[in-house]
C-alpha atoms as a PDB file:
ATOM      1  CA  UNK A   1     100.570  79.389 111.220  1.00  0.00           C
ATOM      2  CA  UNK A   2     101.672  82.199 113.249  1.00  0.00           C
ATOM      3  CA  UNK A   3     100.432  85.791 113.324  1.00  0.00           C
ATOM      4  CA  UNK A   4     102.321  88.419 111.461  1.00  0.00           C
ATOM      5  CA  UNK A   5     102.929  92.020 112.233  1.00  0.00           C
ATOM      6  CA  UNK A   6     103.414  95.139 110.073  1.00  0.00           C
ATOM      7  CA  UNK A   7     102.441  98.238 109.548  1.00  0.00           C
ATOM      8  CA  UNK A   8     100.270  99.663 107.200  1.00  0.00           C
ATOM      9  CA  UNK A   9     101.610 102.020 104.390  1.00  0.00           C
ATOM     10  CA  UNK A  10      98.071 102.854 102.367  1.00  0.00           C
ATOM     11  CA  UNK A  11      94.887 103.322 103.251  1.00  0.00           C
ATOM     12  CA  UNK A  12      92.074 104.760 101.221  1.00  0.00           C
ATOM     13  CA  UNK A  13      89.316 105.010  99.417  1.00  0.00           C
ATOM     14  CA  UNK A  14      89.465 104.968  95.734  1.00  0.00           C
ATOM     15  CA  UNK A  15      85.603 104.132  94.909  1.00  0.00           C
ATOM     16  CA  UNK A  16      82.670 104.214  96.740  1.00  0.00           C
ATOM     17  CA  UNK A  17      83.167 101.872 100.198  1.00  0.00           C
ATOM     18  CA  UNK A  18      86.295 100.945  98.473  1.00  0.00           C
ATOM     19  CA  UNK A  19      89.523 100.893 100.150  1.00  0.00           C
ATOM     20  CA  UNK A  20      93.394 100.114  98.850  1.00  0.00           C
ATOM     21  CA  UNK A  21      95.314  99.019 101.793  1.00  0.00           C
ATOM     22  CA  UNK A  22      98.785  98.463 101.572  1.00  0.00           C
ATOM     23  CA  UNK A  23     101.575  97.361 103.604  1.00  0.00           C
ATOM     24  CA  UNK A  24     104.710  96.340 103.300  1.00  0.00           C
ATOM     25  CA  UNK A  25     105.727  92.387 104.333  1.00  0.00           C
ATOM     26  CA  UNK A  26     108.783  90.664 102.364  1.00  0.00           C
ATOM     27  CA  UNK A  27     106.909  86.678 101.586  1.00  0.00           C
ATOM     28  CA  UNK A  28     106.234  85.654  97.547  1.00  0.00           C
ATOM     29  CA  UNK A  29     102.643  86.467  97.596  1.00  0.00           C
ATOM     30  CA  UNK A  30     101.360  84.875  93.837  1.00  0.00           C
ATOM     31  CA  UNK A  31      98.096  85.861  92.352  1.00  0.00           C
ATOM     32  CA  UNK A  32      94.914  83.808  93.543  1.00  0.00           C
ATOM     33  CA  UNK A  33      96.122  83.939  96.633  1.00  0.00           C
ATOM     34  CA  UNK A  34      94.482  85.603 100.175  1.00  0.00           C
ATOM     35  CA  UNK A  35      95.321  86.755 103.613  1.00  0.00           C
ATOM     36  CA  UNK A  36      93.427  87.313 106.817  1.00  0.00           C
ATOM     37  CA  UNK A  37      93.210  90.378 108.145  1.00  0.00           C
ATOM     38  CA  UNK A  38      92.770  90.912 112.055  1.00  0.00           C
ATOM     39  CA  UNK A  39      90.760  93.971 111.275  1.00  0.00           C
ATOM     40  CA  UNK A  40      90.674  96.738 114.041  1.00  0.00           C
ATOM     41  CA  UNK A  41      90.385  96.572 116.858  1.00  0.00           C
ATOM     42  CA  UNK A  42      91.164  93.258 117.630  1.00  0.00           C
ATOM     43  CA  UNK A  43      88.502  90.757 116.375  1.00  0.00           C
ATOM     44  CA  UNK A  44      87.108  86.976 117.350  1.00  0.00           C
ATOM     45  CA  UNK A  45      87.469  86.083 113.468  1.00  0.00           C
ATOM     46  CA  UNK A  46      89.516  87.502 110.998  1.00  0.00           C
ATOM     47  CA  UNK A  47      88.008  88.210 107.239  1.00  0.00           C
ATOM     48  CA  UNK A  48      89.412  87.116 104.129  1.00  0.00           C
ATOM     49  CA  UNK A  49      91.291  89.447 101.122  1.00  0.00           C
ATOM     50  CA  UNK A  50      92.438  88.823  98.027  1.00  0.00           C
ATOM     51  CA  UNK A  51      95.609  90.155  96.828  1.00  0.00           C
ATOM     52  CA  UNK A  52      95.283  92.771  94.514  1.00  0.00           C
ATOM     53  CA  UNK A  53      99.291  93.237  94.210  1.00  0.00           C
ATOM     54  CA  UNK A  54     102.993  92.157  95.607  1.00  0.00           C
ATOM     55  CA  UNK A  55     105.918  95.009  94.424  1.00  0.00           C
ATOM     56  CA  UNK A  56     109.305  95.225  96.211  1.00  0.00           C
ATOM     57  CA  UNK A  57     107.687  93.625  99.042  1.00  0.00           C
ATOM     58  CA  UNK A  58     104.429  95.681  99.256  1.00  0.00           C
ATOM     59  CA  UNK A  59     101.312  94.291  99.544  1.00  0.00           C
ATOM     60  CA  UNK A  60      98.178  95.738  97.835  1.00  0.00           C
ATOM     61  CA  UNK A  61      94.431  94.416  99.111  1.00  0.00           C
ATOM     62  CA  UNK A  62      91.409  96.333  97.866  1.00  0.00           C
ATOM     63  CA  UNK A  63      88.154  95.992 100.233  1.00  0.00           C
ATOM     64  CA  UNK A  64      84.675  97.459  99.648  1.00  0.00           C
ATOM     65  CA  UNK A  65      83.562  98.077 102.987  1.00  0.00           C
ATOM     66  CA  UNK A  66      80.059  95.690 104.009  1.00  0.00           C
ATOM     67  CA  UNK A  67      80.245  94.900 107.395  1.00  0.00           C
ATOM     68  CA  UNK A  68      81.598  95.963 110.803  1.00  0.00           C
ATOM     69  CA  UNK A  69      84.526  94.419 110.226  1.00  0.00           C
ATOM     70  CA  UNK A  70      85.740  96.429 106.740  1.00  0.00           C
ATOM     71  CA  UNK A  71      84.581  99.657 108.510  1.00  0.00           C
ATOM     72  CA  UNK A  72      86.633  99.272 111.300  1.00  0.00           C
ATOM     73  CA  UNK A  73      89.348  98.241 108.828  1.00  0.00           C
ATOM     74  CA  UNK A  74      88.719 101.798 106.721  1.00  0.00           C
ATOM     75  CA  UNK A  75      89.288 103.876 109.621  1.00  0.00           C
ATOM     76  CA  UNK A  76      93.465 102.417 109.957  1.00  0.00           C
ATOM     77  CA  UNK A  77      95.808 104.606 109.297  1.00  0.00           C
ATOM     78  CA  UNK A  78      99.329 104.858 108.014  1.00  0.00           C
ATOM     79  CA  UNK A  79     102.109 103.369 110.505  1.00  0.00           C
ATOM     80  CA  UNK A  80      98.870 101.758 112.602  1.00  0.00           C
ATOM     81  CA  UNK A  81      99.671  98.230 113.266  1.00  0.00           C
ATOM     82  CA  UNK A  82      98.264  95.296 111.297  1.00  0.00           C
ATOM     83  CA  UNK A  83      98.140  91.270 112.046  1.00  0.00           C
ATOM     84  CA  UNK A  84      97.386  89.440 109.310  1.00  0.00           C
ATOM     85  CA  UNK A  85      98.012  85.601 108.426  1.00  0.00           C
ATOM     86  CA  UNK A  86      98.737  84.119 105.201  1.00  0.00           C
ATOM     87  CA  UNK A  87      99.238  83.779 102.130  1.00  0.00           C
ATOM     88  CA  UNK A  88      97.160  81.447 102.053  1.00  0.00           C
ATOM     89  CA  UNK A  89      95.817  79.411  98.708  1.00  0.00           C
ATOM     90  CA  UNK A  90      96.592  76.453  96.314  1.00  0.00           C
ATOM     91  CA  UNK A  91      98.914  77.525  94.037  1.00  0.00           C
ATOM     92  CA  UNK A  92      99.416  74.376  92.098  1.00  0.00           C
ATOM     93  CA  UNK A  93      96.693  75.010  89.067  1.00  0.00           C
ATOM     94  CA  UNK A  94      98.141  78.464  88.400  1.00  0.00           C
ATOM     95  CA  UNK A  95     101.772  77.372  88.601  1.00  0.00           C
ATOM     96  CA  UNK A  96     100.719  74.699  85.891  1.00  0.00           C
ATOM     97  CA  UNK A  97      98.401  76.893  83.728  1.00  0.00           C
ATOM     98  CA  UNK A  98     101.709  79.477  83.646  1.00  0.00           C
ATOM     99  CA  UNK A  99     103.621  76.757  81.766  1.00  0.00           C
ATOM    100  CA  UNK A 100     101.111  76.799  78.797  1.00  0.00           C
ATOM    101  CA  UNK A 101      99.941  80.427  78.698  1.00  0.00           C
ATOM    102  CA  UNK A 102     102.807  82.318  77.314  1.00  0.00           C
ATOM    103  CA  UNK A 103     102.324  84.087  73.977  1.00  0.00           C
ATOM    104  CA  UNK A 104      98.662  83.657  74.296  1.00  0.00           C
ATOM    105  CA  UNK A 105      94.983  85.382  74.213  1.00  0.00           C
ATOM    106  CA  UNK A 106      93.723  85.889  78.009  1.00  0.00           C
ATOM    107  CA  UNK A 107      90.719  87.727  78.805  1.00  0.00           C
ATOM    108  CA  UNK A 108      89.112  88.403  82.539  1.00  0.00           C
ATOM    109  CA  UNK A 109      85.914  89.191  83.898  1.00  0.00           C
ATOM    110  CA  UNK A 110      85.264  91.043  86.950  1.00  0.00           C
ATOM    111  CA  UNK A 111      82.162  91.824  88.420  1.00  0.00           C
ATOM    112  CA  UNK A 112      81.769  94.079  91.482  1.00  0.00           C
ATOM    113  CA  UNK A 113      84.625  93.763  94.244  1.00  0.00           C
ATOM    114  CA  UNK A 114      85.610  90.393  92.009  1.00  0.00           C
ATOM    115  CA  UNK A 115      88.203  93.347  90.585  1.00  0.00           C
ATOM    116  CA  UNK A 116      90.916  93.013  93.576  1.00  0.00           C
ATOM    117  CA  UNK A 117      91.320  88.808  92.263  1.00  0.00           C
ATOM    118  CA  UNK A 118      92.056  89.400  88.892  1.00  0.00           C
ATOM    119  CA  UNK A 119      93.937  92.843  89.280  1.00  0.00           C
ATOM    120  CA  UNK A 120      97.184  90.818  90.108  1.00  0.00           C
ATOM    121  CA  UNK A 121      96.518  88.475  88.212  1.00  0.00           C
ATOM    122  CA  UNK A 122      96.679  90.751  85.214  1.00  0.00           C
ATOM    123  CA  UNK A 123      99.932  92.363  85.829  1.00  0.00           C
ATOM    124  CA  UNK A 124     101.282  89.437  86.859  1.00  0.00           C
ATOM    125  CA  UNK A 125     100.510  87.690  83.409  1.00  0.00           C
ATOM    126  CA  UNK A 126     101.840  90.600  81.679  1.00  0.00           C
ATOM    127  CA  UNK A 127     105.685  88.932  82.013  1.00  0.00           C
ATOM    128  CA  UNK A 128     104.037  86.195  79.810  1.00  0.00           C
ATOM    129  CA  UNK A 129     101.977  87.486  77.121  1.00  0.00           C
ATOM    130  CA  UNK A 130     101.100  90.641  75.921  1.00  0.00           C
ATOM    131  CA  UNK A 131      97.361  89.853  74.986  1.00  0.00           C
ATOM    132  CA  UNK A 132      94.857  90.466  77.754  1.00  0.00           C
ATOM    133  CA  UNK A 133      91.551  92.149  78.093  1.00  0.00           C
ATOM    134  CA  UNK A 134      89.526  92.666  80.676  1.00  0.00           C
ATOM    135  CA  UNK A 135      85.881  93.119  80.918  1.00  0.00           C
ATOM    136  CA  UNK A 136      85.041  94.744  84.540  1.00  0.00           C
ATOM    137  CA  UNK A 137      81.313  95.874  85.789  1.00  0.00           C
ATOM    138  CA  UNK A 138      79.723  97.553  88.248  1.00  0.00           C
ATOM    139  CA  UNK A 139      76.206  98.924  89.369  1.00  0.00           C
ATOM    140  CA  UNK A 140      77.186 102.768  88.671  1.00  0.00           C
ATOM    141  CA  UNK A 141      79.869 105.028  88.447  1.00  0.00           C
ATOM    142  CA  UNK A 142      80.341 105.818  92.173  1.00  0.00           C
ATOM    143  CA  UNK A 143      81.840 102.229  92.439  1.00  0.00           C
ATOM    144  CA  UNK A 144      84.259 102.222  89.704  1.00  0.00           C
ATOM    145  CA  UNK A 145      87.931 101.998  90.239  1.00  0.00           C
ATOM    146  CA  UNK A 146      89.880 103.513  87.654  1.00  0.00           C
ATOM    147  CA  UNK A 147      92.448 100.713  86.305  1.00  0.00           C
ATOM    148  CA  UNK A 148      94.582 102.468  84.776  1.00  0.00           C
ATOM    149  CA  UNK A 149      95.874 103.950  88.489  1.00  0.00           C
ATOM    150  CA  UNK A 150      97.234  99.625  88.436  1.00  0.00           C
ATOM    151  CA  UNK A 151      98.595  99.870  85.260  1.00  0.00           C
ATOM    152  CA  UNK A 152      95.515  98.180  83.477  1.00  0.00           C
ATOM    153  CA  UNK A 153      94.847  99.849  79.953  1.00  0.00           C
ATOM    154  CA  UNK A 154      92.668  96.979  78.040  1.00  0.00           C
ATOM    155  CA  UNK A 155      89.314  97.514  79.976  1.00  0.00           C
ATOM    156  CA  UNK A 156      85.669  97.499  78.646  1.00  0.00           C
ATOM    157  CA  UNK A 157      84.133  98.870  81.534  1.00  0.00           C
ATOM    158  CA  UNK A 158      79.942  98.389  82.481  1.00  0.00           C
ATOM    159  CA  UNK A 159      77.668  99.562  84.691  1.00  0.00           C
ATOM    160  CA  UNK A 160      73.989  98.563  85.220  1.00  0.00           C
ATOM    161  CA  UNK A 161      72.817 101.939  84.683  1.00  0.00           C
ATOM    162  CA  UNK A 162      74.767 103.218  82.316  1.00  0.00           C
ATOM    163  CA  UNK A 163      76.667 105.953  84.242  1.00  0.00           C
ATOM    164  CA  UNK A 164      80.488 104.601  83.282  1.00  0.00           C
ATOM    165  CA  UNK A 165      81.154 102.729  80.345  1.00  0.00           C
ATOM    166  CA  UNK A 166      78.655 100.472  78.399  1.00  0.00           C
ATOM    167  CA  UNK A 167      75.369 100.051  79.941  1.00  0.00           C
ATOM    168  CA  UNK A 168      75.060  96.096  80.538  1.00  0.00           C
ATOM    169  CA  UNK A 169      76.299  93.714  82.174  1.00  0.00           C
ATOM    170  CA  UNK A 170      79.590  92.620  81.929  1.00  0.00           C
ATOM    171  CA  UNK A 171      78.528  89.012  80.220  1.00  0.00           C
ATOM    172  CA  UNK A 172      76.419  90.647  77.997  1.00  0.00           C
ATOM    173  CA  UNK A 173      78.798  92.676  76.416  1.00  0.00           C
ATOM    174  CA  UNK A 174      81.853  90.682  76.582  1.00  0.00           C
ATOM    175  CA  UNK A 175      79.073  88.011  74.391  1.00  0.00           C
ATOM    176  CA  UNK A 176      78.570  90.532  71.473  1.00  0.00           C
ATOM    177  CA  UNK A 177      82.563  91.339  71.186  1.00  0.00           C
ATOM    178  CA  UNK A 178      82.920  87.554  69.768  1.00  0.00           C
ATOM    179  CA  UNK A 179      86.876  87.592  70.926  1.00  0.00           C
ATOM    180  CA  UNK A 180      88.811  85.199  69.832  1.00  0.00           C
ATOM    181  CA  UNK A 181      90.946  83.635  72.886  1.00  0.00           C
ATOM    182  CA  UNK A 182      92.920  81.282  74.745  1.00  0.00           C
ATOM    183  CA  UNK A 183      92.382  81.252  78.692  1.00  0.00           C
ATOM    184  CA  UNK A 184      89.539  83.366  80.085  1.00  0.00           C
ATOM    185  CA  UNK A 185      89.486  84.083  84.130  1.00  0.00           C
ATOM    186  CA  UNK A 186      86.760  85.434  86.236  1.00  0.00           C
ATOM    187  CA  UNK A 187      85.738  86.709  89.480  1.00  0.00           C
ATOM    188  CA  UNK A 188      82.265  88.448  90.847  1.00  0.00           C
ATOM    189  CA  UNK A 189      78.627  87.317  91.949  1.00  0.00           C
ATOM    190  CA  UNK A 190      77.829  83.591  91.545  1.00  0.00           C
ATOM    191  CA  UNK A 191      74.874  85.108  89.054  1.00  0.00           C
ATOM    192  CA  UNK A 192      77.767  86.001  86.416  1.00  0.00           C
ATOM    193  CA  UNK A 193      79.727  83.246  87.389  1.00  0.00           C
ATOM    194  CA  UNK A 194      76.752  81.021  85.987  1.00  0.00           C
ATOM    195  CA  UNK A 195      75.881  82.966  82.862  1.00  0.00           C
ATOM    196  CA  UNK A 196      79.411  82.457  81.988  1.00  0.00           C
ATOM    197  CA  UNK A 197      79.335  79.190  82.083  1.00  0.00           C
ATOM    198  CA  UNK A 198      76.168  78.810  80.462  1.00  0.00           C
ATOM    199  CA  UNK A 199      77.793  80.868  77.683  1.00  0.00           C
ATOM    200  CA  UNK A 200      81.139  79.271  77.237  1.00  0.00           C
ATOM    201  CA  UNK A 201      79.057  75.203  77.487  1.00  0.00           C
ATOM    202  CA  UNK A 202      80.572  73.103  74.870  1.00  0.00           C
ATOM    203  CA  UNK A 203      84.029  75.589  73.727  1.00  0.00           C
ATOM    204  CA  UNK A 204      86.344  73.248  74.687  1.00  0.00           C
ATOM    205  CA  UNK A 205      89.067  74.486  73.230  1.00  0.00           C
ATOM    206  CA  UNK A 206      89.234  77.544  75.815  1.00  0.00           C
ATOM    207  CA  UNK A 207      90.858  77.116  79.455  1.00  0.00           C
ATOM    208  CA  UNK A 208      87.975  79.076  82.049  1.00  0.00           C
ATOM    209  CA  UNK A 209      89.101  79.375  85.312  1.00  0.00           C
ATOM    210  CA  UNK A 210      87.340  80.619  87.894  1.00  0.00           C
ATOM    211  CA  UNK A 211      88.217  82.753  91.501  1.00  0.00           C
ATOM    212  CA  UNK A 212      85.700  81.767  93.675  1.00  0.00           C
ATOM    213  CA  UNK A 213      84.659  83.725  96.586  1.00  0.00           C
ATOM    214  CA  UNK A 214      83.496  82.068  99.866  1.00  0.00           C
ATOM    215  CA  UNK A 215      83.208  83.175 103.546  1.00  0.00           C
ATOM    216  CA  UNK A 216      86.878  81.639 104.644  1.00  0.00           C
ATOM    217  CA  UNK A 217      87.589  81.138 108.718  1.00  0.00           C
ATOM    218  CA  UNK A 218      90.588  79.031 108.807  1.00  0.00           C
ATOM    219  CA  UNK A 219      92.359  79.796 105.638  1.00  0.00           C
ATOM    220  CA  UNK A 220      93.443  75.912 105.974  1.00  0.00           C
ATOM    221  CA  UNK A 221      90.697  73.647 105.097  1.00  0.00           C
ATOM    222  CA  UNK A 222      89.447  72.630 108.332  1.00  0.00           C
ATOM    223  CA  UNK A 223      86.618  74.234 109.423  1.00  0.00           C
ATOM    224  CA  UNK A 224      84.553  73.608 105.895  1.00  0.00           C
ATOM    225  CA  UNK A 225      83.128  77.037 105.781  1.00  0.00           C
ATOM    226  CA  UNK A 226      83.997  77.784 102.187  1.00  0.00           C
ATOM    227  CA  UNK A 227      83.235  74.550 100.347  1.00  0.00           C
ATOM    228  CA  UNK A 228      81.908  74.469  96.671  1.00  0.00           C
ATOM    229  CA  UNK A 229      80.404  71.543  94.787  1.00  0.00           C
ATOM    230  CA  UNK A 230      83.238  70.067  92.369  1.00  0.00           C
ATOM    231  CA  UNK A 231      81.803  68.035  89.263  1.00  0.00           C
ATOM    232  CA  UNK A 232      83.411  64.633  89.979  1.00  0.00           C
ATOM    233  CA  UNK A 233      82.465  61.737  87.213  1.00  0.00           C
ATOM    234  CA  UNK A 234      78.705  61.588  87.190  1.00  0.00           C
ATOM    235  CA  UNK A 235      78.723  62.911  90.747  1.00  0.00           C
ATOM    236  CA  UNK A 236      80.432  65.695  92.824  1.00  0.00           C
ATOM    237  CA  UNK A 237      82.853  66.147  96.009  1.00  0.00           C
ATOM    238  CA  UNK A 238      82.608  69.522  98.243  1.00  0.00           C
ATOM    239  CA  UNK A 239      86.486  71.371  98.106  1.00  0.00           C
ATOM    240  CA  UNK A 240      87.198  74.304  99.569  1.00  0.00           C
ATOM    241  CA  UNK A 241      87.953  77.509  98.528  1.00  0.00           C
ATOM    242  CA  UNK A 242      90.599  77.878 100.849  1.00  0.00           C
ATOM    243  CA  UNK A 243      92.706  74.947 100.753  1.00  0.00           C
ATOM    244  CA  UNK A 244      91.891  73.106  97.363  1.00  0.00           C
ATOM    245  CA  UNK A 245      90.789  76.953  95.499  1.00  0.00           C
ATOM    246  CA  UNK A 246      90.583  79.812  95.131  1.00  0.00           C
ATOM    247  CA  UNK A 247      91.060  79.052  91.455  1.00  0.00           C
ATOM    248  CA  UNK A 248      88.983  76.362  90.009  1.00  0.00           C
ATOM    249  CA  UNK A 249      88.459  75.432  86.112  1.00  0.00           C
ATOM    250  CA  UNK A 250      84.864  76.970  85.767  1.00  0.00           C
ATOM    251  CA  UNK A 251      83.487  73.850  84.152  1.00  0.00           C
ATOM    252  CA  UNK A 252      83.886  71.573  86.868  1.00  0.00           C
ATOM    253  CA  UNK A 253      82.139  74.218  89.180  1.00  0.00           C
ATOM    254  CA  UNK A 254      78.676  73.583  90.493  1.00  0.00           C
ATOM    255  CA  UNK A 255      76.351  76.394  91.467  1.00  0.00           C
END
C-alpha cells in the first residue's frame, strides 16, 4: 500500500492529552476502521488510529497523547503535512451486522480513549435506527470529551471519582439501568472488556461486538503484533486485530 499525503485541517485538544485531528482525504472510510499515522517528524514505525469520523471527505481521529509519538503528533499544525496509510480493517462483520440492525435497540460502551471507535460508529448507525445509547467513562473530569460537540445526545457519562457524571464505572452503571436491547458495541481497557462479558454470559439473544485495541505495525496481518485469542470449537486460533478485526463478536473473544 502506498503512502498518502495531505494536509492537516484540525488539530487540538479537546480533553486532557486529547487531541481531534482532522484532515481532509476523499477514500470511503467505514466505522471500525484505522489508519497509520507517520507522526512528526518522520518516524521508523507509524502508530495506529481509529476513525472517529468521515464527512464530505474529512477525516476525524481523536488521540490521547501517551508516548513520544502522540506528542510529536499534538504539536502539527494546520496546513502541516501528514502521511498516513490506510484505511485499513475487515469490514465484512459490520457490512453484515448493517443488514439486520435497522429499526433496532443499540447501545455502546466506551471506556477511556475506547470513545474515538465507537464515536463513528454512532453517527454512522444513526441512518439506520434511531435507538442508541451510549454509556462512556473516564477517570475524572479533565478527560472527558463533551459528545454532544459530535452530535452525540444519548450519553450516561462516568467517572471513577465522581467529578463528571455518575460516579462508577461504566459497567456498573450501564448493569443497574436493566435496558432492554438489540446489539450492544464496546471499546476501552481489556478489564471492562471482561466484566462485560462476564455480565452479558448466557443472553443470547443480544449481538455484542467488540473493538479491540492492539499495538498494530503492519496494518495487514503480517507481522502478528496484534493477535487475540479467538474461541474456536473447544479450542482457539490467534487473529489479528488488524486484518481479521478490529470488530469481533465479544463472545468468541478470549482474554
Amino acid at each position: 500500500m502506498k503512502l498518502k499525503t495531505t494536509k492537516v485541517l484540525v488539530n487540538k485538544e479537546i480533553a486532557k492529552n486529547t487531541f481531534l485531528l482532522r484532515f481532509k482525504y476523499k477514500q470511503n472510510f467505514l466505522p471500525t476502521q484505522f489508519v497509520l499515522i507517520d507522526t512528526y517528524p518522520k518516524r521508523f514505525i507509524l502508530k495506529p488510529f481509529s476513525i472517529a469520523g468521515y464527512d464530505d471527505g474529512v477525516v476525524s481521529i481523536i488521540y490521547r497523547v501517551i508516548s513520544d509519538g502522540t506528542k510529536l503528533l499534538s504539536t502539527l499544525k494546520p496546513q502541516d503535512t501528514l502521511t498516513f496509510l490506510g484505511p485499513f480493517g475487515n469490514t465484512k462483520k459490520f457490512k453484515d451486522l448493517l443488514k439486520n440492525i435497522k429499526d433496532k435497540k443499540v447501545v455502546f460502551i466506551a471506556g477511556g480513549s475506547g470513545i474515538a471507535s465507537i464515536i463513528y460508529l454512532y453517527n454512522y448507525l444513526k441512518k439506520y435506527t434511531n435507538t442508541l445509547q451510549i454509556f462512556y467513562g473516564e477517570k475524572d473530569k479533565n478527560y472527558v470529551i463533551n459528545l454532544k460537540k459530535f452530535g452525540i445526545k444519548n450519553v450516561v457519562y462516568t467517572t471513577d471519582n465522581g467529578s463528571f457524571g455518575e460516579k462508577s464505572t461504566v459497567v456498573d452503571i450501564f448493569k443497574t439501568k436493566n435496558l432492554d436491547f438489540d446489539f450492544l458495541f464496546c471499546c476501552g481497557p481489556k478489564p471492562m472488556i471482561k466484566s462485560l462479558q462476564t455480565l452479558l454470559q448466557g443472553k443470547n439473544n443480544i449481538k455484542t461486538y467488540v473493538l479491540m485495541e492492539e499495538y498494530i505495525c503492519c496494518g495487514i496481518g503480517v507481522c502478528r503484533s496484534c493477535v487475540v485469542k479467538i474461541k474456536s470449537d473447544n479450542d482457539f486460533v490467534y487473529q489479528t486485530v488488524c486484518s481479521d478485526g478490529p470488530l469481533f463478536n465479544l463472545t468468541e473473544v478470549i482474554l
